[in-house]
Protein backbone atom coordinates (compact mmCIF):
# COMPACT_ATOMS: atom_id res chain seq x y z
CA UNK A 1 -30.93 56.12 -3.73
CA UNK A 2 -33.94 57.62 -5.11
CA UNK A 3 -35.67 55.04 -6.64
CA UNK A 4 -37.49 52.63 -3.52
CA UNK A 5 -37.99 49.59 -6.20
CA UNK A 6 -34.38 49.68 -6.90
CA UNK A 7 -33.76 49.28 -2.76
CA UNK A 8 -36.14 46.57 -2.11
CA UNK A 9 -35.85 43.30 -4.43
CA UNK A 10 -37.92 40.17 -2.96
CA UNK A 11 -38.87 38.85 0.16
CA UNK A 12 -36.64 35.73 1.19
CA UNK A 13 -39.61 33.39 2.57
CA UNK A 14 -37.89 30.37 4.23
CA UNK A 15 -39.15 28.61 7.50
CA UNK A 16 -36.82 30.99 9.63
CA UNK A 17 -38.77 34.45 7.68
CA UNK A 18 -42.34 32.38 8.05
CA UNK A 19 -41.38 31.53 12.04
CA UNK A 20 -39.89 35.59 12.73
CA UNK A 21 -43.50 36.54 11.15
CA UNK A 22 -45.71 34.77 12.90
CA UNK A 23 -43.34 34.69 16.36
CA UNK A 24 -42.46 38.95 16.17
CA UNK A 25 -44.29 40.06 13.24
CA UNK A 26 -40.97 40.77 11.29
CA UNK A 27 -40.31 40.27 7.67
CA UNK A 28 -37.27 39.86 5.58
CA UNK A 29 -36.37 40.76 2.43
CA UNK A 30 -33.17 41.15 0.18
CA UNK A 31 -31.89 44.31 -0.08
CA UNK A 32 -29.07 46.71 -2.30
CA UNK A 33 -25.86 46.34 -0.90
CA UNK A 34 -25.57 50.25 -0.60
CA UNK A 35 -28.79 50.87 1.07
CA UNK A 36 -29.11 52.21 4.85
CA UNK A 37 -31.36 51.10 7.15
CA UNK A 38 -32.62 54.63 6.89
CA UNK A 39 -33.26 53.48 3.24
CA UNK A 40 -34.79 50.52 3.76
CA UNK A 41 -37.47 51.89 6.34
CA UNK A 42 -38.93 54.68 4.06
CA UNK A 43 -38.79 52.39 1.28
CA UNK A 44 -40.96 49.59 3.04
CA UNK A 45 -43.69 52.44 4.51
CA UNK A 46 -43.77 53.55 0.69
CA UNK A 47 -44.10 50.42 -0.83
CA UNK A 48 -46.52 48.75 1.41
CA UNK A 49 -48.37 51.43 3.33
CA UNK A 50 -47.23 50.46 6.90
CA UNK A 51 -45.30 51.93 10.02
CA UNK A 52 -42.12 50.07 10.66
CA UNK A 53 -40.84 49.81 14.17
CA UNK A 54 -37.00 48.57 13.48
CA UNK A 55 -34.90 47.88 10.82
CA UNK A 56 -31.66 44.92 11.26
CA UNK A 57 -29.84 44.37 8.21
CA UNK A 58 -26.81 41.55 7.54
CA UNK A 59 -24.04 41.44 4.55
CA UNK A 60 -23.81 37.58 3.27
CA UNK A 61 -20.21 37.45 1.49
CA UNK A 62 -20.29 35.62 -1.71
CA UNK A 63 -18.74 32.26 -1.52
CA UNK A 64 -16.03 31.57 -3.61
CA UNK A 65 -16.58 28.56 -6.26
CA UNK A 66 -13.75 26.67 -8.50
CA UNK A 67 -14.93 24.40 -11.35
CA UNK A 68 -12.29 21.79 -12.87
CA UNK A 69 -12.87 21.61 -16.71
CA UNK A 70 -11.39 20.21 -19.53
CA UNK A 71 -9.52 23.63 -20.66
CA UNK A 72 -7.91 23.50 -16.74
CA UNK A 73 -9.51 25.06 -13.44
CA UNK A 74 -11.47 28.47 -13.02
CA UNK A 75 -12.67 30.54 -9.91
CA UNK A 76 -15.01 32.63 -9.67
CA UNK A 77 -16.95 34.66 -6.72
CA UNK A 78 -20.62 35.12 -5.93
CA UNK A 79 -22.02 38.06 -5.35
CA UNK A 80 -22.97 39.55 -2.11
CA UNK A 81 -26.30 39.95 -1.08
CA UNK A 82 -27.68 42.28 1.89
CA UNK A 83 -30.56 40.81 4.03
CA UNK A 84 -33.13 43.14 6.53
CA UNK A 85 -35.04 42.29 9.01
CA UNK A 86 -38.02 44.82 9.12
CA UNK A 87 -40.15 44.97 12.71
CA UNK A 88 -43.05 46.20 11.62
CA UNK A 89 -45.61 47.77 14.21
CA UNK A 90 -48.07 45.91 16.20
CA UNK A 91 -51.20 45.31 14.15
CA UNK A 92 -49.58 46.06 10.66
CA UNK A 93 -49.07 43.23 8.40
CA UNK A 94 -47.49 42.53 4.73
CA UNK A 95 -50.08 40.65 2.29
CA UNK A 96 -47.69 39.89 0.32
CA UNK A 97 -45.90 36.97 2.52
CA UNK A 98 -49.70 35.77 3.32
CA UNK A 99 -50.05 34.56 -0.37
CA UNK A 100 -47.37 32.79 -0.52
């Protein structure tokens, strides 16, 4: 992948993200399916200018969904998403997830 905005595509702030920041100074964001943790570390020092220390990442399977209409029953799939967990180094911080 060359392009890092095309890696990296939001931050996923919910209480567990806000408690894993302030707790171990991690941060989590939602991630291409095909990136590497490899990836997803040079991507993050690019974007926001600081050293990361580890990088955990988790596939979510999309959920299968049927909907009963009028014209008879369809099923469909969500897509997958890919979650990381970025460890960033002591004394670095994100601005980003402080605005928010």
């Amino acid at each position: 992948m060359a392009d890092i905005r095309r890696i990296i595509f939001k931050p996923i702030i919910t209480e567990r993200s806000a408690m894993l920041k302030e707790m171990d100074n991690k941060f989590v964001f939602e991630v291409d399916v095909r990136a590497n943790k490899r990836e997803i570390k040079t991507a993050v020092e690019k974007l926001f200018k600081v050293t990361v220390k580890d990088v955990r990442t988790s596939v979510m399977r999309g959920k299968t969904k049927t909907t009963f209409m009028k014209g008879g029953r369809f099923t469909g799939k969500r897509p997958d998403r890919k979650k990381a967990i970025v460890t960033l180094a002591s004394g670095e911080n994100i601005d980003i997830f402080d605005q928010v």
